[in-house]
C-alpha atoms as a PDB file:
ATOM      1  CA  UNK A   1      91.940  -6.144  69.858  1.00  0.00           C
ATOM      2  CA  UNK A   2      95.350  -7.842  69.107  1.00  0.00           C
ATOM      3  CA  UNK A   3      96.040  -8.006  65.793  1.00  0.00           C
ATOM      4  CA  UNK A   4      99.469  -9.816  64.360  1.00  0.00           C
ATOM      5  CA  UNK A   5     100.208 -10.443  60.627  1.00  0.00           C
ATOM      6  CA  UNK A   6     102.295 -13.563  59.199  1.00  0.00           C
ATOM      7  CA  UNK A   7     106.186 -12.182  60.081  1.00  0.00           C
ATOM      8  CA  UNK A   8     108.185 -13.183  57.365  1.00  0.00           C
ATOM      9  CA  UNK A   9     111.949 -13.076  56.661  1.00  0.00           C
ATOM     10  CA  UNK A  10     110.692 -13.050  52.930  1.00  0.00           C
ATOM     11  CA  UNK A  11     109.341  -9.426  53.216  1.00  0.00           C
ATOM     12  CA  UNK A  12     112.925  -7.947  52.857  1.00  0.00           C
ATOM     13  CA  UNK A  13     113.188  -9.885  49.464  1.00  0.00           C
ATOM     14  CA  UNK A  14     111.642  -8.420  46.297  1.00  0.00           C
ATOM     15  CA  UNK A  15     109.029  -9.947  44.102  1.00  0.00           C
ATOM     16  CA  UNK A  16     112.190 -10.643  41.539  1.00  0.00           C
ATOM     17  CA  UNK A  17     111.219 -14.677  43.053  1.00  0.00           C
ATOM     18  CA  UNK A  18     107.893 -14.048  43.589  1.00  0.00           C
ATOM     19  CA  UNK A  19     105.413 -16.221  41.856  1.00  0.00           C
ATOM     20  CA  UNK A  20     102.636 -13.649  42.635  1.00  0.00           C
ATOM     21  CA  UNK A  21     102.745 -10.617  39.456  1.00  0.00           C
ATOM     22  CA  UNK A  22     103.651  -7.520  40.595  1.00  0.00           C
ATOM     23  CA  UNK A  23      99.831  -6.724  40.337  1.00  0.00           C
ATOM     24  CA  UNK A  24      98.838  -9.564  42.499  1.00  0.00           C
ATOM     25  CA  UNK A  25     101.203  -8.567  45.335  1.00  0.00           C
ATOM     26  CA  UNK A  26     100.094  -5.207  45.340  1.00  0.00           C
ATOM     27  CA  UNK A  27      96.475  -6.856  45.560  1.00  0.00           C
ATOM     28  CA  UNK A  28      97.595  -8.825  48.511  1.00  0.00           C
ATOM     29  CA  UNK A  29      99.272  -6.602  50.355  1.00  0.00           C
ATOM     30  CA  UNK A  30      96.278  -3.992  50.087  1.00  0.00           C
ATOM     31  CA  UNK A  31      93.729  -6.681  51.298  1.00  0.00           C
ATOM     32  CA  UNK A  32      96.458  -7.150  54.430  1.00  0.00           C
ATOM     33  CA  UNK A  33      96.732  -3.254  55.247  1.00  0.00           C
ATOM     34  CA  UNK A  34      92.863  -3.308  55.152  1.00  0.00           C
ATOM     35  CA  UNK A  35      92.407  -6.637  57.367  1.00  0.00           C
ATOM     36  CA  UNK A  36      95.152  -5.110  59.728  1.00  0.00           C
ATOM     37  CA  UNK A  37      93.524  -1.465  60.343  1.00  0.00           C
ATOM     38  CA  UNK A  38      90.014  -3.113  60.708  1.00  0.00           C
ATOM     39  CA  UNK A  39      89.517  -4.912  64.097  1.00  0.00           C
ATOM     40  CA  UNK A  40      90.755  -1.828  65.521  1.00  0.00           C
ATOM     41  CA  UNK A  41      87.945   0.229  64.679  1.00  0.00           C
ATOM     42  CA  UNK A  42      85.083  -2.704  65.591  1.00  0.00           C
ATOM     43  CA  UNK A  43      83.726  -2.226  68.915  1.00  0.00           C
ATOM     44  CA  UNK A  44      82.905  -6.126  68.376  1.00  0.00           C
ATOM     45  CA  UNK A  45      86.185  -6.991  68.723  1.00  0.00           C
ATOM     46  CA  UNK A  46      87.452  -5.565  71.077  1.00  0.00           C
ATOM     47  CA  UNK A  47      88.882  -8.115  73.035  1.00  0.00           C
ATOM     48  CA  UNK A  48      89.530 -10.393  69.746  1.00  0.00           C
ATOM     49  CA  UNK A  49      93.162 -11.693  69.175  1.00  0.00           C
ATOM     50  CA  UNK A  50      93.246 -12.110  65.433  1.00  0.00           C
ATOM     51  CA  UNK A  51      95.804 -12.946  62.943  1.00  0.00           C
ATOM     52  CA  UNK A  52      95.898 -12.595  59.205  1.00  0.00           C
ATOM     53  CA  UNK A  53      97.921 -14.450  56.176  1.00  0.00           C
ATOM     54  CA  UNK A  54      97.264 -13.206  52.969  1.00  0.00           C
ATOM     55  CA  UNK A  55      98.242 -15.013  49.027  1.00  0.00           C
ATOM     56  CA  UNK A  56      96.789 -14.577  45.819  1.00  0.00           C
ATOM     57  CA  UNK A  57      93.528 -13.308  47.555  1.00  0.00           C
ATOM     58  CA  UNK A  58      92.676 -15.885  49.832  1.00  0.00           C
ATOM     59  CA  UNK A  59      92.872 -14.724  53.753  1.00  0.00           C
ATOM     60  CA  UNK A  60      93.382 -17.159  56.678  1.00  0.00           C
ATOM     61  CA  UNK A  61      92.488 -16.408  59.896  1.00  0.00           C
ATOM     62  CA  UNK A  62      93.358 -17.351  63.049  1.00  0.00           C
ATOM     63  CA  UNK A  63      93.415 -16.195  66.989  1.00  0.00           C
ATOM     64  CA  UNK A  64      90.779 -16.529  69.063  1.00  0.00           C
ATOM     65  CA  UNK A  65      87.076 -14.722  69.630  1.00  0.00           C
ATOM     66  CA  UNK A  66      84.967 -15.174  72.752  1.00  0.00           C
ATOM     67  CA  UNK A  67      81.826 -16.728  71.275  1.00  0.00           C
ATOM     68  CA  UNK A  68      80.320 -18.701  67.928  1.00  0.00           C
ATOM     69  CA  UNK A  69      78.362 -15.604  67.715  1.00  0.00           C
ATOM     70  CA  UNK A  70      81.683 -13.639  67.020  1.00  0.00           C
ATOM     71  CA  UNK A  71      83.316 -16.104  64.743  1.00  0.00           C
ATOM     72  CA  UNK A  72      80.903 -15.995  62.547  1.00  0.00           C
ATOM     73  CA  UNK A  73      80.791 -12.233  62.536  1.00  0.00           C
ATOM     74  CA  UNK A  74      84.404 -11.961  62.139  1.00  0.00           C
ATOM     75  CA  UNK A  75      84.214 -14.133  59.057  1.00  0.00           C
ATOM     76  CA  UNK A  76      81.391 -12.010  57.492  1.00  0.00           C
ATOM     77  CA  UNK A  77      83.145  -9.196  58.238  1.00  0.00           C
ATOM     78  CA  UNK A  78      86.313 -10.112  56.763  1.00  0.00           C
ATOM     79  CA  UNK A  79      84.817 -10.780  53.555  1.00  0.00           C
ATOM     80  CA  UNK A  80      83.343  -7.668  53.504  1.00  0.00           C
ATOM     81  CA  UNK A  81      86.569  -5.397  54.026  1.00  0.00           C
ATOM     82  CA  UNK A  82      87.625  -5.793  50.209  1.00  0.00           C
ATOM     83  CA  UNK A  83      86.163  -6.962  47.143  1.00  0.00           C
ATOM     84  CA  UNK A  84      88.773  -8.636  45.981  1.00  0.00           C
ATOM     85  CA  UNK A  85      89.283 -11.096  48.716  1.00  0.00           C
ATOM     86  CA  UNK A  86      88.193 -14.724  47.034  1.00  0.00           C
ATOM     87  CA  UNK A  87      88.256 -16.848  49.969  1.00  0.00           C
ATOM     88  CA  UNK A  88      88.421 -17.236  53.457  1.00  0.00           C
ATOM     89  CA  UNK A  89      90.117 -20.035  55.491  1.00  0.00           C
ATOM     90  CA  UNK A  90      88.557 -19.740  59.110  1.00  0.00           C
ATOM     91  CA  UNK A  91      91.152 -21.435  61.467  1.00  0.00           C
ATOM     92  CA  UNK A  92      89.226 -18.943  64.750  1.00  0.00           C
ATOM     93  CA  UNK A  93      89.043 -20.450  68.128  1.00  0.00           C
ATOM     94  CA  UNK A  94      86.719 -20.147  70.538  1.00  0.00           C
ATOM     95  CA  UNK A  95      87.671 -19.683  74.105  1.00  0.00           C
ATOM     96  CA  UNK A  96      90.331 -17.141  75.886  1.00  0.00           C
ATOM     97  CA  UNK A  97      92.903 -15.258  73.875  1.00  0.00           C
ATOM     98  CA  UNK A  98      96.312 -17.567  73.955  1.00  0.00           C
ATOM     99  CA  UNK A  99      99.182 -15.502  76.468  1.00  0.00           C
ATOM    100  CA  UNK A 100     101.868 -13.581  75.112  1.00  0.00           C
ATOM    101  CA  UNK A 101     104.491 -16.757  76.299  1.00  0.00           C
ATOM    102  CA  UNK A 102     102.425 -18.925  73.364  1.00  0.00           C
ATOM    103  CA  UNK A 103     102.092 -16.436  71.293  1.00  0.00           C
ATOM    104  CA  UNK A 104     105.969 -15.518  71.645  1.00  0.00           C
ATOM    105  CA  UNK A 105     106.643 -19.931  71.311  1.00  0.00           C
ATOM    106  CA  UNK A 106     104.182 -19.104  67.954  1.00  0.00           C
ATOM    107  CA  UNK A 107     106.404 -16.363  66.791  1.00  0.00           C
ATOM    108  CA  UNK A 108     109.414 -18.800  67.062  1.00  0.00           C
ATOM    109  CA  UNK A 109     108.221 -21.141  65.804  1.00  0.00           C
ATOM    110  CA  UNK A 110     107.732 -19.397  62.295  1.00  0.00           C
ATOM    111  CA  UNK A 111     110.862 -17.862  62.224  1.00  0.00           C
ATOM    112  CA  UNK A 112     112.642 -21.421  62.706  1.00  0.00           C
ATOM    113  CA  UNK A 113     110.826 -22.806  59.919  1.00  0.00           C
ATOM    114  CA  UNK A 114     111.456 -19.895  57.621  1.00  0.00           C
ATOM    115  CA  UNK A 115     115.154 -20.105  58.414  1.00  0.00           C
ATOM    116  CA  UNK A 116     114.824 -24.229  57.727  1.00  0.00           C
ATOM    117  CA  UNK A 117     113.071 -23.015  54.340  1.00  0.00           C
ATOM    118  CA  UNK A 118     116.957 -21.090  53.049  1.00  0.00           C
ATOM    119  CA  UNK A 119     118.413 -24.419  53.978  1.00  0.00           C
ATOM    120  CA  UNK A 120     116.938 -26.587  51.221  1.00  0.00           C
ATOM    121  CA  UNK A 121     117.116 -26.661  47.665  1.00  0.00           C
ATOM    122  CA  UNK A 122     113.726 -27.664  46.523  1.00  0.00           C
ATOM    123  CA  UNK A 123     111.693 -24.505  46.157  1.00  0.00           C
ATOM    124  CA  UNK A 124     112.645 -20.805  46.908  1.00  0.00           C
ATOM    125  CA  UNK A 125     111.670 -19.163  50.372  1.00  0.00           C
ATOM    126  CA  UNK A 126     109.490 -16.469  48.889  1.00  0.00           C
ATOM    127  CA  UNK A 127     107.460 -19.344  47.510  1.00  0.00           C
ATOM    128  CA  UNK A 128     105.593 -20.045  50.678  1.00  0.00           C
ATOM    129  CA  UNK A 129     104.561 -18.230  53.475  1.00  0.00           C
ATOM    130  CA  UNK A 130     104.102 -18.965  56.901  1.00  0.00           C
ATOM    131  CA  UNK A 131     101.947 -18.103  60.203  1.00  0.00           C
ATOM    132  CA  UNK A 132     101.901 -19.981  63.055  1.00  0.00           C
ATOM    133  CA  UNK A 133      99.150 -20.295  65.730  1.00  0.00           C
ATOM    134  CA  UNK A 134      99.060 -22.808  68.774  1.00  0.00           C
ATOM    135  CA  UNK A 135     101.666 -24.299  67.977  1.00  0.00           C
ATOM    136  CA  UNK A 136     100.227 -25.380  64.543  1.00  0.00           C
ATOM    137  CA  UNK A 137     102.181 -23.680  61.185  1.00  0.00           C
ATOM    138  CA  UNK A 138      99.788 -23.334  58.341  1.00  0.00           C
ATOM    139  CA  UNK A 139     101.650 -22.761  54.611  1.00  0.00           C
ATOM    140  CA  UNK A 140     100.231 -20.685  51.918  1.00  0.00           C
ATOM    141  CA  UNK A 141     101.488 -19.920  48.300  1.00  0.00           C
ATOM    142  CA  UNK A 142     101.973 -21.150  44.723  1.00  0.00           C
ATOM    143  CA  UNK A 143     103.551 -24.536  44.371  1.00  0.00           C
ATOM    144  CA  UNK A 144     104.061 -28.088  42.961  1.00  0.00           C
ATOM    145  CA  UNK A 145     103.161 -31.005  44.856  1.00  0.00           C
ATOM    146  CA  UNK A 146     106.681 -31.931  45.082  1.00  0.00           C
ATOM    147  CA  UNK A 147     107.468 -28.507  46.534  1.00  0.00           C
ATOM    148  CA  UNK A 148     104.506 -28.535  48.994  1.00  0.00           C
ATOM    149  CA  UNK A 149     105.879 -32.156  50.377  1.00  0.00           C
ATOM    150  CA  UNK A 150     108.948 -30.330  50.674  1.00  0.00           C
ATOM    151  CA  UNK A 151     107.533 -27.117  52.719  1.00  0.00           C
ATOM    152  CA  UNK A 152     105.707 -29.675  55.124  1.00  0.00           C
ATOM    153  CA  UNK A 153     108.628 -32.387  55.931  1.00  0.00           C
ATOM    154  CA  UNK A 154     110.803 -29.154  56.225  1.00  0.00           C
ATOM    155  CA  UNK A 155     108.307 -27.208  58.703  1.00  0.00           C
ATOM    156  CA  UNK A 156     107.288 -30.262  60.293  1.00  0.00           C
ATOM    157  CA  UNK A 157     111.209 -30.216  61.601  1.00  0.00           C
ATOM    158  CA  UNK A 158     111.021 -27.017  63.894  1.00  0.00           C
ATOM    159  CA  UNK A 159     110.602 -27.196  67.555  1.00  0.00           C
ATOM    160  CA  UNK A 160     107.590 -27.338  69.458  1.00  0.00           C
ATOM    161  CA  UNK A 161     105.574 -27.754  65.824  1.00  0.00           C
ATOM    162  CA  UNK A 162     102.379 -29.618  66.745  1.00  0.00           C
ATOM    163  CA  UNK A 163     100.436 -29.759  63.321  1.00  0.00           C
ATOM    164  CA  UNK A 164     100.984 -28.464  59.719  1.00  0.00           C
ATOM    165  CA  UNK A 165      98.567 -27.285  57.604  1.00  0.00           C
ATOM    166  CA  UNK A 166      98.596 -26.947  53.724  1.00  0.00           C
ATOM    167  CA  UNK A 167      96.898 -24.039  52.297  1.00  0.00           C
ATOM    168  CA  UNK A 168      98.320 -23.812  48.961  1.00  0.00           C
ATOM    169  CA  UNK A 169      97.546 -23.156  45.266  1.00  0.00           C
ATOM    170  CA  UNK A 170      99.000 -26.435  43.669  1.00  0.00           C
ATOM    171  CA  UNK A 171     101.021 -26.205  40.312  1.00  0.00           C
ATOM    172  CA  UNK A 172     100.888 -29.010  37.820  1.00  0.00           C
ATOM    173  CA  UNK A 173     104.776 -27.837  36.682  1.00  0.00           C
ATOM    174  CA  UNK A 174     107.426 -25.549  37.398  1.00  0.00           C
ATOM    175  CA  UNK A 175     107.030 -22.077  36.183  1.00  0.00           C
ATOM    176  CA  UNK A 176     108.995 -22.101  32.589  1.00  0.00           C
ATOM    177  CA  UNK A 177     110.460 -18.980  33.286  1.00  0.00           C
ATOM    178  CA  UNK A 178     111.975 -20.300  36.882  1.00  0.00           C
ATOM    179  CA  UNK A 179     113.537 -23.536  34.570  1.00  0.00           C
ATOM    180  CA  UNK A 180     115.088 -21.134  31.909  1.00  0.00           C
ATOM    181  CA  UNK A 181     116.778 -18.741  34.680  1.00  0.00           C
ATOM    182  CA  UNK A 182     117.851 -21.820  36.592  1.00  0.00           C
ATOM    183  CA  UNK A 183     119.127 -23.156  33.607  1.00  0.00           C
ATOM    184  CA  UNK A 184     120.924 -20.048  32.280  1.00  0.00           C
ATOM    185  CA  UNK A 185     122.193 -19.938  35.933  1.00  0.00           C
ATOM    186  CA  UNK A 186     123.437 -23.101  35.817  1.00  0.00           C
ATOM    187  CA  UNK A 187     125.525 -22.091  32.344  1.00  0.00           C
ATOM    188  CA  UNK A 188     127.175 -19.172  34.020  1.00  0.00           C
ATOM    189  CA  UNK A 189     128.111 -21.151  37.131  1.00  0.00           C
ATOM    190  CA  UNK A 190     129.571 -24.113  34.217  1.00  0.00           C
ATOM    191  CA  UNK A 191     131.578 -21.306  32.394  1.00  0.00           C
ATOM    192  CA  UNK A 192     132.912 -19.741  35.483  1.00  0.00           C
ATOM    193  CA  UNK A 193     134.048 -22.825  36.909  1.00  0.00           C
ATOM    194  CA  UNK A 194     135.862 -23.815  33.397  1.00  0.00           C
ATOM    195  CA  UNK A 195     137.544 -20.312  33.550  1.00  0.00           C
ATOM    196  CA  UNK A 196     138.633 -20.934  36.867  1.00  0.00           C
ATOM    197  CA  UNK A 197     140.517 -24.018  35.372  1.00  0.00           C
ATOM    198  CA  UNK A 198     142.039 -22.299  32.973  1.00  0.00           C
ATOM    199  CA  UNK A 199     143.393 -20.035  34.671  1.00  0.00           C
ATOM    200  CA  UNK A 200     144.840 -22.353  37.272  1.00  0.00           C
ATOM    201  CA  UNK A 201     145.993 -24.752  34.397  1.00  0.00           C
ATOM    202  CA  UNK A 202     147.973 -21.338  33.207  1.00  0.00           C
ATOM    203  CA  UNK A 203     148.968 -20.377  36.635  1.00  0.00           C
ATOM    204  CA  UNK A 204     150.690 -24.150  36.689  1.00  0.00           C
ATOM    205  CA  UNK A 205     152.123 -23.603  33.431  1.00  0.00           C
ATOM    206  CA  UNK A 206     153.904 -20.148  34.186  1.00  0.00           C
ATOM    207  CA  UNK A 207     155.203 -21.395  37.596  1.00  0.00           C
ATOM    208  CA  UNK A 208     156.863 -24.720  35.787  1.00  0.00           C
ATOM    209  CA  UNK A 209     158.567 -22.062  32.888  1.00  0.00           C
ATOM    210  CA  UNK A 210     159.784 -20.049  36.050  1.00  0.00           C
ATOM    211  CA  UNK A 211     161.289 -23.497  37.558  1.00  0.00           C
ATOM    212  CA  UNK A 212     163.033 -24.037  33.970  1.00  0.00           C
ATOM    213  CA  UNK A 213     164.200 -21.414  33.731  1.00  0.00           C
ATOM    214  CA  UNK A 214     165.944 -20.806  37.236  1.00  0.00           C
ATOM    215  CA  UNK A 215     166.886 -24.138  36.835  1.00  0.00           C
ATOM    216  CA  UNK A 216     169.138 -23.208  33.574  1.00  0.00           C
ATOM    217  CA  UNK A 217     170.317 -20.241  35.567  1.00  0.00           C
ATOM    218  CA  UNK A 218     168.293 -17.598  33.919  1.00  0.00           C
ATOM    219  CA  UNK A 219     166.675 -14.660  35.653  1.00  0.00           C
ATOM    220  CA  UNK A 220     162.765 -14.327  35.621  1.00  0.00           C
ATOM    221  CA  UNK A 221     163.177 -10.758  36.950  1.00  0.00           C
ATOM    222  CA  UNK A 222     161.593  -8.361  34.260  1.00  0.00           C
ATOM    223  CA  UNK A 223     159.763 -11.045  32.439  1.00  0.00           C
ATOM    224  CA  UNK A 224     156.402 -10.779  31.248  1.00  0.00           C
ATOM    225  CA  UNK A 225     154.220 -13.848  31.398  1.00  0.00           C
END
């Protein structure tokens, strides 16, 4: 079988921005290595092409299978690889496995719109994660509705983006720990830029004494300022 994960440029980031515990990452990422190692080991799939996104326990997949028959096996199956998984989004096809020039458009595709997600201000990358198949994008993770607007007008921007589909786990608010570090971020960025002033306010001040004093014919060699 073929067997591709959600690429992410988050992956390289830690969970510091992570709405997901520690715990709950671990979770996720455990039900992913699982869902990964399976197909490969299921005669029944042989000639699958499957993909897997994984948040907060809920798995979407997508690809394609050769028959009903098999969809609904690979479903059952799915569920049945860990415990822990709590729901399923079925996005399988039925019909011939896409070539590796739509699958390499697909991969593209994702990458564009996670480079268009560090270019906006509304919620961070790591917030949302994306997988693309056939040209549609489908977005998972923990968000406002505000923020999930934003992921969809923002993904809905990349080329060659047929369809986007909105998979998340809706917030009524803003974590209050994100508003106090954006806040206290906020305050250091306020009292470095008012330092910055100060200094430049005694930078002016030291270069007008020098211009006095050269101007009275004294020498600013050996003075301390």
């Amino acid at each position: 079988p073929v067997i591709q994960g959600a690429s992410s440029l988050s992956t390289a980031i830690t969970v510091t921005n992570d709405r997901r515990t520690a715990g709950e990452v671990l979770d996720d990422r455990t039900i992913a290595f699982k869902l990964f190692a399976w197909p490969s080991t299921d005669s029944a799939l042989e000639d699958a092409h499957l993909n897997f996104m994984v948040y907060d326990k809920a798995v979407l997949i997508t690809g394609e299978v050769s028959s009903d028959a098999l969809r609904n096996y690979t479903v059952k199956q799915t569920q049945l690889q860990d415990e822990k998984i709590s729901q399923i989004f079925n996005e399988l096809s039925v019909g011939p496995n896409s070539s590796l020039l739509n699958r390499a458009k697909d991969s593209a595709i994702t990458a564009q719109v996670e480079a268009l997600f560090h270019d906006q201000e509304v919620f961070h990358p790591t917030h949302v994660r994306v997988m693309t198949e056939a040209q549609t994008v489908y977005l998972m993770g923990a968000v406002t509705k505000r923020e999930a607007d934003q992921a969809v007008k923002v993904a809905s921007k990349a080329k060659w983006v047929k369809r986007v589909v909105k998979l998340f786990n809706y917030l009524k608010t803003r974590p209050a720990s994100e508003i106090e570090r954006d806040r206290q971020r906020e305050l250091a960025a306020q009292k470095a830029a008012e330092l910055k002033q100060q200094q430049a306010a005694l930078d002016a001040q030291k270069a007008k004494l020098e211009q006095e004093l050269k101007a009275l014919g004294g020498n600013t060699e050996g003075t301390s300022f």
